[in-house]
C-alpha atoms as a PDB file:
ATOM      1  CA  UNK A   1      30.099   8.949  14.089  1.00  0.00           C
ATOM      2  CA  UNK A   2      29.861  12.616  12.974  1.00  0.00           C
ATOM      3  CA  UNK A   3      26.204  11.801  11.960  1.00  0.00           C
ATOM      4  CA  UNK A   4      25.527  10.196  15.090  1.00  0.00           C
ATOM      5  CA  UNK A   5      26.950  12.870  16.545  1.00  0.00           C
ATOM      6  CA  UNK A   6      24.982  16.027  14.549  1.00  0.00           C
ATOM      7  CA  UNK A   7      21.424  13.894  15.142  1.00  0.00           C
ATOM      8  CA  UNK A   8      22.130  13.838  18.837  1.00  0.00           C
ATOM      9  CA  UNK A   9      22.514  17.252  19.018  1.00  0.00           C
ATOM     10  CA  UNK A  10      19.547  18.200  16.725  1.00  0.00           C
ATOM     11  CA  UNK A  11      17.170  15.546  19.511  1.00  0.00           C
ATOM     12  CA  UNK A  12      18.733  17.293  22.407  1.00  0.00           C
ATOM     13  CA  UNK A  13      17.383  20.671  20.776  1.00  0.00           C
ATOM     14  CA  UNK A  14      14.194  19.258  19.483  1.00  0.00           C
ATOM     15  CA  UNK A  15      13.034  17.494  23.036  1.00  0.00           C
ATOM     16  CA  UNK A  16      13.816  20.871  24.812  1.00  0.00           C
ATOM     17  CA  UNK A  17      11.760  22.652  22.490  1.00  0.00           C
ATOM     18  CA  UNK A  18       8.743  20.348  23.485  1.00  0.00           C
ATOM     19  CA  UNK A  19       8.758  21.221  26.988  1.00  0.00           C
ATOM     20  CA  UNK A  20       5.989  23.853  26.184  1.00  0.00           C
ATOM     21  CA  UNK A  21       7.504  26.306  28.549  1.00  0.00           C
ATOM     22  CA  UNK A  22       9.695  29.224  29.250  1.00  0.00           C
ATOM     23  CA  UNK A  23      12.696  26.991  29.656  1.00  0.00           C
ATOM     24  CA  UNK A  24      11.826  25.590  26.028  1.00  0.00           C
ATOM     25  CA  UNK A  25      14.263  27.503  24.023  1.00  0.00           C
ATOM     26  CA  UNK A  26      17.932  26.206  24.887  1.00  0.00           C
ATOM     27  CA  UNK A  27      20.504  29.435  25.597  1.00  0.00           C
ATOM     28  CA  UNK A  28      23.770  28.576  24.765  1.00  0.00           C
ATOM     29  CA  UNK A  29      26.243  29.751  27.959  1.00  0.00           C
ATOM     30  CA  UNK A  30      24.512  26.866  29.365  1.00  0.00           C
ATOM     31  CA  UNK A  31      23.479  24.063  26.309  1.00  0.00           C
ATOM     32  CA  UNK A  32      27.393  24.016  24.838  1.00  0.00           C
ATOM     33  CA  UNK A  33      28.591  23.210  28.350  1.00  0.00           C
ATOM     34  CA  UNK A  34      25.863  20.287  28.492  1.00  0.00           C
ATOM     35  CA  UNK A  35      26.143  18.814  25.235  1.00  0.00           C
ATOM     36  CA  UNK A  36      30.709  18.948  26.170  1.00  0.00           C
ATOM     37  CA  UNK A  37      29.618  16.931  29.321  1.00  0.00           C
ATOM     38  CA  UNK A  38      27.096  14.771  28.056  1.00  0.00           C
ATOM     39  CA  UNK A  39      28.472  13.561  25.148  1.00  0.00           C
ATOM     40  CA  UNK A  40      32.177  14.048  25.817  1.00  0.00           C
ATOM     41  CA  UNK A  41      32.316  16.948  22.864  1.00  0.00           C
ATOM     42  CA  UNK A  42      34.754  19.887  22.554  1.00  0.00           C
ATOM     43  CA  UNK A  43      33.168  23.500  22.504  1.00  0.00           C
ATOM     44  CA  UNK A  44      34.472  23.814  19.101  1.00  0.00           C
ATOM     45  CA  UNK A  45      32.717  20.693  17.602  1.00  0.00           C
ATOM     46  CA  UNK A  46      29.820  21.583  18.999  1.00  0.00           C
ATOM     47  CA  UNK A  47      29.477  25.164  17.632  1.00  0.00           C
ATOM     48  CA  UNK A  48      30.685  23.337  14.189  1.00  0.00           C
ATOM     49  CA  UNK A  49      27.584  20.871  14.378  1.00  0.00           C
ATOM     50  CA  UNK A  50      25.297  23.806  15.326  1.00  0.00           C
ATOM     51  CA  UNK A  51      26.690  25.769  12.094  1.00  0.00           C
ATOM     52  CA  UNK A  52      26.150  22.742  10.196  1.00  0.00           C
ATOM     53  CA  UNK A  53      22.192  21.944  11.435  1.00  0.00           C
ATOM     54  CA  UNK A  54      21.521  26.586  10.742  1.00  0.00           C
ATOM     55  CA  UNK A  55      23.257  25.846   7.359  1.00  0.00           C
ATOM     56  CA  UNK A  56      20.978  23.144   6.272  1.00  0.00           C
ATOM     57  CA  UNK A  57      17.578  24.411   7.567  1.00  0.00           C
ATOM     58  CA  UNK A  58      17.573  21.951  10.697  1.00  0.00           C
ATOM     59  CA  UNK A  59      17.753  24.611  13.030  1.00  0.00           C
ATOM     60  CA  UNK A  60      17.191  28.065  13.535  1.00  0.00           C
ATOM     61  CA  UNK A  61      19.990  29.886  15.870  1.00  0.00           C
ATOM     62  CA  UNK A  62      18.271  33.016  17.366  1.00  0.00           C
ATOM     63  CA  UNK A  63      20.331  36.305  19.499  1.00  0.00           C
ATOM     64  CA  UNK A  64      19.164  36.764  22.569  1.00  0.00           C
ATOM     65  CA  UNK A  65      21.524  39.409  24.318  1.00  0.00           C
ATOM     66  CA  UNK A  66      24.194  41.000  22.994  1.00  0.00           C
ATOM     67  CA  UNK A  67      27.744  40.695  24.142  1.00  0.00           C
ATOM     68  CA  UNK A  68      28.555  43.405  26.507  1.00  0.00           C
ATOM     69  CA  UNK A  69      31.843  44.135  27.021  1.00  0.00           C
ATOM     70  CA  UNK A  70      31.486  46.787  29.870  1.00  0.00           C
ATOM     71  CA  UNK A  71      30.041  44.202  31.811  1.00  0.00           C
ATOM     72  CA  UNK A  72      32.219  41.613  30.473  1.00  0.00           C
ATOM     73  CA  UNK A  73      29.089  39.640  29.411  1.00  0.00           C
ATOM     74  CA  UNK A  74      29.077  37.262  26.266  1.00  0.00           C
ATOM     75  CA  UNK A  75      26.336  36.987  23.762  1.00  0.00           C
ATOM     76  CA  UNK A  76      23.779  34.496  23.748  1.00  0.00           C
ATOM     77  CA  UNK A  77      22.051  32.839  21.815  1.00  0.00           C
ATOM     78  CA  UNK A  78      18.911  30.682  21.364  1.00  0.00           C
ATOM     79  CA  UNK A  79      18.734  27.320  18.864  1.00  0.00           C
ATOM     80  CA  UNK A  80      14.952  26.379  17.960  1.00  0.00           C
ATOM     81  CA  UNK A  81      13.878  23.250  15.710  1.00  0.00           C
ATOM     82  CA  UNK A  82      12.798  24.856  12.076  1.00  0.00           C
ATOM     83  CA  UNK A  83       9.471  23.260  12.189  1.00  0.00           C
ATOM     84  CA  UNK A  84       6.547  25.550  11.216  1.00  0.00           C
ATOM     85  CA  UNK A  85       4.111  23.690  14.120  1.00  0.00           C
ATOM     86  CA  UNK A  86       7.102  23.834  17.077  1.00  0.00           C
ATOM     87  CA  UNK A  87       7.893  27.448  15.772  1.00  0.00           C
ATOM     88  CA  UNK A  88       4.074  28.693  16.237  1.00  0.00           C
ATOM     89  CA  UNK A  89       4.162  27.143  19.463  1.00  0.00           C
ATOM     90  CA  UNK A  90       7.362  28.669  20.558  1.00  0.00           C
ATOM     91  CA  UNK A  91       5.416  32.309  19.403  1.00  0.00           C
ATOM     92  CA  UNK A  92       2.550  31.682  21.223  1.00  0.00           C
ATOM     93  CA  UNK A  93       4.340  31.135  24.802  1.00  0.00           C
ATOM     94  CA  UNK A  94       6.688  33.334  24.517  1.00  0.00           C
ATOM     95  CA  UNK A  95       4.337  36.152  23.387  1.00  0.00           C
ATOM     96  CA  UNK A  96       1.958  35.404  26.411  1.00  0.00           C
ATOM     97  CA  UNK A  97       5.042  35.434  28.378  1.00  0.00           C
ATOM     98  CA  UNK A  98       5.839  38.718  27.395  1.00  0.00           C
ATOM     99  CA  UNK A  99       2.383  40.374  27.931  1.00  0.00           C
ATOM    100  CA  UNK A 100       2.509  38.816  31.513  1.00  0.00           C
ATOM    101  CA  UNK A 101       5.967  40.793  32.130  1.00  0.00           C
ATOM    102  CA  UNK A 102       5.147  44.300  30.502  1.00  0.00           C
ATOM    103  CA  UNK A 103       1.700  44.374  32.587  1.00  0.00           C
ATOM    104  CA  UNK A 104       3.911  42.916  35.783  1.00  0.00           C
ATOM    105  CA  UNK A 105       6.307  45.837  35.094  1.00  0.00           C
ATOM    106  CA  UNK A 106       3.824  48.650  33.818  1.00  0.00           C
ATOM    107  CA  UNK A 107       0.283  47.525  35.006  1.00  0.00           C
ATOM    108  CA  UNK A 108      -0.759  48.019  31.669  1.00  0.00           C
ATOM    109  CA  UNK A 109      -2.457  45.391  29.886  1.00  0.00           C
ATOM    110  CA  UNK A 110      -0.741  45.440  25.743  1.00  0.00           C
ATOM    111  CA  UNK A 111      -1.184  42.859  23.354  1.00  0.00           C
ATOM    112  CA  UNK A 112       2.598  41.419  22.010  1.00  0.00           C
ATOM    113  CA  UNK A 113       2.632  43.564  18.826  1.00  0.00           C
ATOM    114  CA  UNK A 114       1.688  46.261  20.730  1.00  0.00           C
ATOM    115  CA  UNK A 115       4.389  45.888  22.999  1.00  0.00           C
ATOM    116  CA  UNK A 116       7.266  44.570  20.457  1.00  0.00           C
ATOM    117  CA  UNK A 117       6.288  48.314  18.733  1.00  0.00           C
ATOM    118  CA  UNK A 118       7.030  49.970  22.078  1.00  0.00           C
ATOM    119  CA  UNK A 119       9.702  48.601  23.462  1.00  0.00           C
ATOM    120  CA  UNK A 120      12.010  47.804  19.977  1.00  0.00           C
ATOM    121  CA  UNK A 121      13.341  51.147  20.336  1.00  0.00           C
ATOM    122  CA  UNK A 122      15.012  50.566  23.604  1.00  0.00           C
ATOM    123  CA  UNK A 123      16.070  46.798  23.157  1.00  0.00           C
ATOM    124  CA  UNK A 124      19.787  48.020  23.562  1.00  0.00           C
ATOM    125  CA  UNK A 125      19.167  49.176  26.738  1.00  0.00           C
ATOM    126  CA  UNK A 126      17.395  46.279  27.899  1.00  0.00           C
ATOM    127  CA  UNK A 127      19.501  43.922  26.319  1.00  0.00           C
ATOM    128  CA  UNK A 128      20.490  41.773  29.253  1.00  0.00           C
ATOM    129  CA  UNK A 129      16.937  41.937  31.411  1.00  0.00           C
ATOM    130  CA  UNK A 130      14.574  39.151  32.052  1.00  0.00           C
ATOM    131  CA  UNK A 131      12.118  41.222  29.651  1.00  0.00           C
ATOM    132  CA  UNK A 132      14.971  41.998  27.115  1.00  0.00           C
ATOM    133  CA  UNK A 133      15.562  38.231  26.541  1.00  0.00           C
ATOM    134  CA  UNK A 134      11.719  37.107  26.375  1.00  0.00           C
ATOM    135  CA  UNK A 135      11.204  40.287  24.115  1.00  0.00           C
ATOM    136  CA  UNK A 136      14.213  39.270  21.826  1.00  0.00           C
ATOM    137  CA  UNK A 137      12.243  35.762  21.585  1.00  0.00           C
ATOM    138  CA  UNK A 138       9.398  36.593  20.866  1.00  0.00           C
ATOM    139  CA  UNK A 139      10.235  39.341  18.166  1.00  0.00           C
ATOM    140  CA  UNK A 140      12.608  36.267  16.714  1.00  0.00           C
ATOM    141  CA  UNK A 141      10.269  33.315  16.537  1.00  0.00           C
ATOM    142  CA  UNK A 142       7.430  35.730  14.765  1.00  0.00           C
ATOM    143  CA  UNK A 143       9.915  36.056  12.007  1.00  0.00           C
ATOM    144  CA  UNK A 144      10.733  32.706  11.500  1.00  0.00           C
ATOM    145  CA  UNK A 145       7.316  31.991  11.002  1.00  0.00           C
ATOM    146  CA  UNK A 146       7.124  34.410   8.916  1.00  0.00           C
ATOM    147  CA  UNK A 147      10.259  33.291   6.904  1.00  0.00           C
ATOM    148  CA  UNK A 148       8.868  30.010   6.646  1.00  0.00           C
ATOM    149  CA  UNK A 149       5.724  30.649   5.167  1.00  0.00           C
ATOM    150  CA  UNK A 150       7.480  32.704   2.736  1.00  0.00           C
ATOM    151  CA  UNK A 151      10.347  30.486   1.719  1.00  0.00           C
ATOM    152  CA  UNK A 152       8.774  26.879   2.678  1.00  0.00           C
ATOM    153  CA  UNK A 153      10.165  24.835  -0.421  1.00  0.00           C
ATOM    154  CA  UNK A 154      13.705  25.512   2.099  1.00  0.00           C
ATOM    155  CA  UNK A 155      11.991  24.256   4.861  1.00  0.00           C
ATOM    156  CA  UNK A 156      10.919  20.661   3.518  1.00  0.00           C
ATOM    157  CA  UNK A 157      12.164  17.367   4.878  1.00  0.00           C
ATOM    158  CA  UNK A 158      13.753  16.243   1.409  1.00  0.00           C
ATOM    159  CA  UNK A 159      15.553  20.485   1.233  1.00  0.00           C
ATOM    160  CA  UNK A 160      16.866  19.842   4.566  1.00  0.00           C
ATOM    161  CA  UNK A 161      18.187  16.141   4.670  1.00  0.00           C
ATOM    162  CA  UNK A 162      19.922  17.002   0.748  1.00  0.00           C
ATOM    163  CA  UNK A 163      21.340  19.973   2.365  1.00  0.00           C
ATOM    164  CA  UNK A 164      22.549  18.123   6.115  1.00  0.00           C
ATOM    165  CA  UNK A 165      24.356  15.290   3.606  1.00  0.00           C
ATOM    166  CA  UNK A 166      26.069  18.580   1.682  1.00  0.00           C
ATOM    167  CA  UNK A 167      27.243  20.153   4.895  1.00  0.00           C
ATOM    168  CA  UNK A 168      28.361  16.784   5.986  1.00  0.00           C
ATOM    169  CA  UNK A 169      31.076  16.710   3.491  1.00  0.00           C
ATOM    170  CA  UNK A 170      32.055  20.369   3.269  1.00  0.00           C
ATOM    171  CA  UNK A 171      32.889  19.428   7.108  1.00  0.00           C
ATOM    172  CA  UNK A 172      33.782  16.021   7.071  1.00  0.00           C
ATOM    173  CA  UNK A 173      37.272  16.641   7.258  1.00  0.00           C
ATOM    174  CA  UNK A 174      37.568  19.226   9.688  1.00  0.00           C
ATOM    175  CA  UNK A 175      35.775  17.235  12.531  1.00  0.00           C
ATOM    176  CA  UNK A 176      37.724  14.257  11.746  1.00  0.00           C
ATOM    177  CA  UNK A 177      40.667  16.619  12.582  1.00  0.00           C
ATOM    178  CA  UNK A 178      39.055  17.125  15.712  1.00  0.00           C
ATOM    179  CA  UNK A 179      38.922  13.275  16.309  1.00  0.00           C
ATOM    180  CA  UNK A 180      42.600  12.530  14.961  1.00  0.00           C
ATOM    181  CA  UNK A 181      43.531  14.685  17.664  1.00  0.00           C
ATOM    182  CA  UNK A 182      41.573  13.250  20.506  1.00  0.00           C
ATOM    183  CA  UNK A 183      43.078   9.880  19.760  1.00  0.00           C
ATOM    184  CA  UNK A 184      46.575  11.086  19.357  1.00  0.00           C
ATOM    185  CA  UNK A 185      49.271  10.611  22.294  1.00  0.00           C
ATOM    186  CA  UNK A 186      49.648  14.154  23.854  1.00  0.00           C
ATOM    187  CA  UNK A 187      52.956  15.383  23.115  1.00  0.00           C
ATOM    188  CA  UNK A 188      54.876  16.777  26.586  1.00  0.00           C
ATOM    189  CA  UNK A 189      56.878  19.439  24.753  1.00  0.00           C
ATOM    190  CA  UNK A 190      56.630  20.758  21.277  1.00  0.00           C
ATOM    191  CA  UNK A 191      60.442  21.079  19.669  1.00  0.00           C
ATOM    192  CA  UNK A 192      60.606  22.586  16.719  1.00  0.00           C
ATOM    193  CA  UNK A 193      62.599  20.711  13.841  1.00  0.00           C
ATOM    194  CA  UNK A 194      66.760  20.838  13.804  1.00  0.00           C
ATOM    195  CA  UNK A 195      68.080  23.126  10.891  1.00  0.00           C
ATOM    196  CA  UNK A 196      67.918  20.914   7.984  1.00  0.00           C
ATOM    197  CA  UNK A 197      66.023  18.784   9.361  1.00  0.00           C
ATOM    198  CA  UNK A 198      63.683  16.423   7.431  1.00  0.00           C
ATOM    199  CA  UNK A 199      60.625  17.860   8.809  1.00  0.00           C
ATOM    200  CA  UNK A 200      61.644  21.344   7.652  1.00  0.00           C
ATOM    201  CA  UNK A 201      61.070  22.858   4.494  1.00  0.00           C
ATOM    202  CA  UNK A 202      64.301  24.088   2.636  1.00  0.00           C
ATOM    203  CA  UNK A 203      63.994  27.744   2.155  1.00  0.00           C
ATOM    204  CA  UNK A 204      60.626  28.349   4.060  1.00  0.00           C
ATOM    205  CA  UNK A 205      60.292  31.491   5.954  1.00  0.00           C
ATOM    206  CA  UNK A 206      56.748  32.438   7.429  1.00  0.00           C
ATOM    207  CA  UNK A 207      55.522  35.473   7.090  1.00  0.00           C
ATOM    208  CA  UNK A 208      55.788  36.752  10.243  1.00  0.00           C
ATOM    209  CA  UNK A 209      59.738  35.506  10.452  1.00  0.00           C
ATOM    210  CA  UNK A 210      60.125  37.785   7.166  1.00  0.00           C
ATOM    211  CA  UNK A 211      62.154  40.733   7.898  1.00  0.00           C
ATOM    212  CA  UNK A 212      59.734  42.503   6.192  1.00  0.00           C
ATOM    213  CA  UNK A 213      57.353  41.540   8.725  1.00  0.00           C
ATOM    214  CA  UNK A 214      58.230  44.295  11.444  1.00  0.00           C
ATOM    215  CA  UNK A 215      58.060  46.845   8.682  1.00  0.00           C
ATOM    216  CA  UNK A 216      55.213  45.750   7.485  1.00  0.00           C
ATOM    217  CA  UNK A 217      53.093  45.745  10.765  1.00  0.00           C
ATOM    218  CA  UNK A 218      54.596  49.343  11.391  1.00  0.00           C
ATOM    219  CA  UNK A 219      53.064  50.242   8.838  1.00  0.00           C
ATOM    220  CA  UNK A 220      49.413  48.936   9.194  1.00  0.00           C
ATOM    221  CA  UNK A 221      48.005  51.959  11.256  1.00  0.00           C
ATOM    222  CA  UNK A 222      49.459  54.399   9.108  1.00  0.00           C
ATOM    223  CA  UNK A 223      49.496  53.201   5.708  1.00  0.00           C
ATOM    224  CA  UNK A 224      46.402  52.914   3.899  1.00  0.00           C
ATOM    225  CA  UNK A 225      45.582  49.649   2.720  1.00  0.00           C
ATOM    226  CA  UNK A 226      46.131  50.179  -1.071  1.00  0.00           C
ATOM    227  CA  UNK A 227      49.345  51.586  -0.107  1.00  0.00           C
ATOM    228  CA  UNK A 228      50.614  48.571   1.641  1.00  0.00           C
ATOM    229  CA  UNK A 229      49.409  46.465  -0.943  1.00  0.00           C
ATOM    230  CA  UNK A 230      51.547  48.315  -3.377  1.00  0.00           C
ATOM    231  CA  UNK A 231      54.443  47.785  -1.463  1.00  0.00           C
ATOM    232  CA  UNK A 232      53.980  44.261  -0.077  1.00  0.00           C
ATOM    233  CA  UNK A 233      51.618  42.488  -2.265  1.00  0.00           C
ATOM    234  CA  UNK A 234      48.245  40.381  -1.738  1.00  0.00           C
ATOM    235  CA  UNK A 235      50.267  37.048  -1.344  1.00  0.00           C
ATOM    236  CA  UNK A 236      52.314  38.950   1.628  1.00  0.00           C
ATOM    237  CA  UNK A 237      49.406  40.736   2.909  1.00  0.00           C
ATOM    238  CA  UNK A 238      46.994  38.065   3.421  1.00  0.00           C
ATOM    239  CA  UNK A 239      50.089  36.028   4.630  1.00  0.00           C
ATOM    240  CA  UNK A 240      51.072  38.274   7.934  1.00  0.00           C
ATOM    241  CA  UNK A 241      47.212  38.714   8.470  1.00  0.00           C
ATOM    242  CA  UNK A 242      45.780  35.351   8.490  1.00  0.00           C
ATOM    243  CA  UNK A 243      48.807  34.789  10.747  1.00  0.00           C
ATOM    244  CA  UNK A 244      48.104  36.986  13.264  1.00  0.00           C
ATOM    245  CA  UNK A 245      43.841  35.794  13.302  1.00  0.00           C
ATOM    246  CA  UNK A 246      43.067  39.524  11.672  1.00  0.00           C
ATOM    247  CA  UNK A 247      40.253  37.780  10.069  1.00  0.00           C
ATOM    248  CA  UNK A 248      37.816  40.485  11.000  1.00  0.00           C
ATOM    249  CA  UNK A 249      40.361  43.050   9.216  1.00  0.00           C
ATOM    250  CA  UNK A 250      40.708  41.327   6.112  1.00  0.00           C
ATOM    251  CA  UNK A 251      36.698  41.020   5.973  1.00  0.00           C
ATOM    252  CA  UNK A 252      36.671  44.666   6.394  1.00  0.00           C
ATOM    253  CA  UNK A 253      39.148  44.864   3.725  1.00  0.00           C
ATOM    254  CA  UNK A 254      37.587  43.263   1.135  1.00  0.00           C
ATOM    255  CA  UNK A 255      34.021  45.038   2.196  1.00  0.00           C
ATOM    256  CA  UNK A 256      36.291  47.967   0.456  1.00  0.00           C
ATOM    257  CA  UNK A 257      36.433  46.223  -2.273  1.00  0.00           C
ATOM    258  CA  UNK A 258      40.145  47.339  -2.699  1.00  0.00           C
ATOM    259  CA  UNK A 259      41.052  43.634  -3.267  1.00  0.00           C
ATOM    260  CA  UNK A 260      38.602  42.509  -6.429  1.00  0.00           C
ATOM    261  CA  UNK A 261      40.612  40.716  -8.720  1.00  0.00           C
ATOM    262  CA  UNK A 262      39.560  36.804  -9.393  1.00  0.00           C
ATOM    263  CA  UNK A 263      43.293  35.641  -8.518  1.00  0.00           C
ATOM    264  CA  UNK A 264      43.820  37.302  -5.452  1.00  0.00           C
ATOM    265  CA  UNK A 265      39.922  36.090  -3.974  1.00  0.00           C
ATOM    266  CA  UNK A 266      40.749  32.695  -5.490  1.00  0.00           C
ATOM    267  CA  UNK A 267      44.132  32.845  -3.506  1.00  0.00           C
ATOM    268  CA  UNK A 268      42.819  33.842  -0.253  1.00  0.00           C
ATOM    269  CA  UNK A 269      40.142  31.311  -0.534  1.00  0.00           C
ATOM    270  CA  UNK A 270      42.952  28.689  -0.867  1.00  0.00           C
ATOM    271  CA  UNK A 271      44.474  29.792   2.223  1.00  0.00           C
ATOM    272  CA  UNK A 272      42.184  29.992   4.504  1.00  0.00           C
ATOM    273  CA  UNK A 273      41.167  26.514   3.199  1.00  0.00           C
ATOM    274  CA  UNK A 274      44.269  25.470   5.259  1.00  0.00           C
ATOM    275  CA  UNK A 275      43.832  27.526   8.411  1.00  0.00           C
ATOM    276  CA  UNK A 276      40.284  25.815   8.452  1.00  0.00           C
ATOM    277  CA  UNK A 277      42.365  22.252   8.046  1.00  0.00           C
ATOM    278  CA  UNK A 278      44.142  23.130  11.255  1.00  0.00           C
ATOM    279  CA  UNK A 279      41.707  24.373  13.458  1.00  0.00           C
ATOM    280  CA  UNK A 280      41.413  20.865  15.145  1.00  0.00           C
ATOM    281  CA  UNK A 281      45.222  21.750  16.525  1.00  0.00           C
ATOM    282  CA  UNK A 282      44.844  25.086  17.152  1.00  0.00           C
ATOM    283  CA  UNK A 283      43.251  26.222  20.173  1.00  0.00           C
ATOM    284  CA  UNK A 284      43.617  30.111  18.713  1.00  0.00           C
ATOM    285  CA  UNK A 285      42.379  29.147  15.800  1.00  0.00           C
ATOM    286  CA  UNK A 286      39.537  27.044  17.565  1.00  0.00           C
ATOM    287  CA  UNK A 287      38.263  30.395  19.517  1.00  0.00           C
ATOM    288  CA  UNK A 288      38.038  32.136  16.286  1.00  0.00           C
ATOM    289  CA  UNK A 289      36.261  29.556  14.403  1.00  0.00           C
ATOM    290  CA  UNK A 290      33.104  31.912  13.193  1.00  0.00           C
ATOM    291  CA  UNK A 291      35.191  34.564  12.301  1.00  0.00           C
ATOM    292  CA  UNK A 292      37.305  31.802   9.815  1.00  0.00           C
ATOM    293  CA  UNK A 293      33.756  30.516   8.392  1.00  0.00           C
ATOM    294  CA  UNK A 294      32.443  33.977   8.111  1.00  0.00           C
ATOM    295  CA  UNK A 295      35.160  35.119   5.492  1.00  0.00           C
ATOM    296  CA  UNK A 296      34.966  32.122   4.329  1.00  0.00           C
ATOM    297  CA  UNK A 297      31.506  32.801   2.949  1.00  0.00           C
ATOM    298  CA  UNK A 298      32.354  36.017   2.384  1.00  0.00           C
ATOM    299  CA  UNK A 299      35.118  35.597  -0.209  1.00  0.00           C
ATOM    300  CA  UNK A 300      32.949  32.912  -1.760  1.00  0.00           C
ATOM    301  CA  UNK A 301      30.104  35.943  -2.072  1.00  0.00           C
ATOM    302  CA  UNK A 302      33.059  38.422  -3.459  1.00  0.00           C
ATOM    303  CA  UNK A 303      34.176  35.580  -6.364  1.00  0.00           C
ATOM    304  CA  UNK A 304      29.806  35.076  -7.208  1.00  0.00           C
ATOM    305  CA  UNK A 305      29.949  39.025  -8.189  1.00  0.00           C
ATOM    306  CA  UNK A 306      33.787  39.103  -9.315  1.00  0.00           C
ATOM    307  CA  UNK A 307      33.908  40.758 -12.976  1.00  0.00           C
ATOM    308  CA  UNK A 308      37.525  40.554 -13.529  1.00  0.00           C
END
């Protein structure tokens, strides 16, 4: 099923990609919401199976305007087949497309380098245009070809199946989660266990229940972080924070690299292992589910270059 389910995605993407026009490259405010309806998908598995097809070469996953939050507008992006041929396709119309709309908007006749030079300066500002988006396109499918050319032993049929299969399993269990809880009976009121119960451990207390919890977060905008990791400890630190979704935060953290030490990485690694194993019954966690895989690569990056 979760094959079935990754190659129907990867056609839906491919067959748009063929139209041959402007409308070839699908955005995703509107392809997620498609795909949910089509094939009876949640948001979440979706962006999962689109991580899984960038990961293994299928796809390529392009921005094409930033999130603005004075405007309260999200980002979006683009998803594009990673095949050399579609790719110098892609190029071609939307570079025509974009000399069409500087001469519409200028009267000057530019060829697309030409205008990509001009106009990358000011993308920020036109960000969220009709010539921002087809600029942002055009800009992105010129490097992929170039990337391909370059690197085109990762862009092979055998490189990419090998590499689907291993993203397969790393995920394998984490969609299942997703259809475990589809099939479950939905529960009218959560209750948490009686004191003693069987369901509870004896003598667990999270980390935000600690007492030194309050003191703790008191202390976050004050304290630097080697300070509260004096005090607290790694175990307690990445404890509260994981809790409370900081995932950004501790990224930032170990960008310091205050926290370098084999056992503490290794630690971390282990649990965020389980807040990925419960992001099929976690709505929160659900919404940020590229924040999770992000330090999730990037503590696997930090233990590559650990020397101690």
């Amino acid at each position: 099923m979760l094959r079935n389910n990754v190659d129907r995605i990867f056609r839906s993407i491919v067959s748009q990609n063929a139209l041959g026009n402007l409308n070839s490259i699908p955005h995703s405010d509107t392809f997620i919401k498609e795909m949910e309806s089509l094939y009876g998908l949640s948001r979440a598995e979706i962006e999962i199976i689109l991580s899984i097809l960038k990961e293994s070469h299928k796809i390529m996953i392009m921005e094409i305007s930033r999130a603005d939050t004075v405007k309260k507008l999200e980002k979006v992006s683009g998803y594009v087949d990673s095949d050399l041929v579609t790719l110098q396709k892609l190029r071609d119309i939307f570079h025509r497309a974009l000399t069409d709309d500087y001469e519409r908007e200028t009267g000057k006749k530019k060829t697309a380098s030409q205008i990509i030079k001009e106009l990358i300066p000011r993308l920020q500002y036109i960000n969220h245009t009709p010539l921002g988006r087809v600029l942002n396109k055009a800009i992105m499918l010129e490097e992929y070809v170039r990337m391909i050319e370059k690197d085109y032993k990762e862009y092979t049929e055998d490189w990419k199946e090998e590499n689907l299969n291993v993203q397969l399993n790393i995920n394998k269990e984490l969609l299942q989660g997703f259809a475990d809880k589809k099939n479950k009976a939905p529960e009218t009121e959560e209750t948490p266990p009686a004191a003693g119960g069987a369901q509870q451990k004896k003598g667990y207390v999270r980390a935000v229940d600690s007492p030194l919890h309050d003191e703790f977060m008191e202390q976050v905008s004050s304290a630097s972080v080697n300070k509260l990791l004096q005090i607290y400890g790694t175990d307690f630190f990445f404890r509260v924070n994981l809790r409370k979704c900081n995932f950004d935060y501790i990224s930032q953290v170990l960008d310091t690299g205050v926290i370098d030490r084999r056992k503490d990485l290794m630690l971390l690694k282990e649990m965020l292992k389980t807040v990925k194993n419960n992001i099929a019954a976690d709505r929160e966690l659900e919404s940020h589910y590229e924040e999770i895989m992000s330090l999730d690569r990037k503590i696997s990056r930090c233990i590559s270059f650990c020397s101690r």
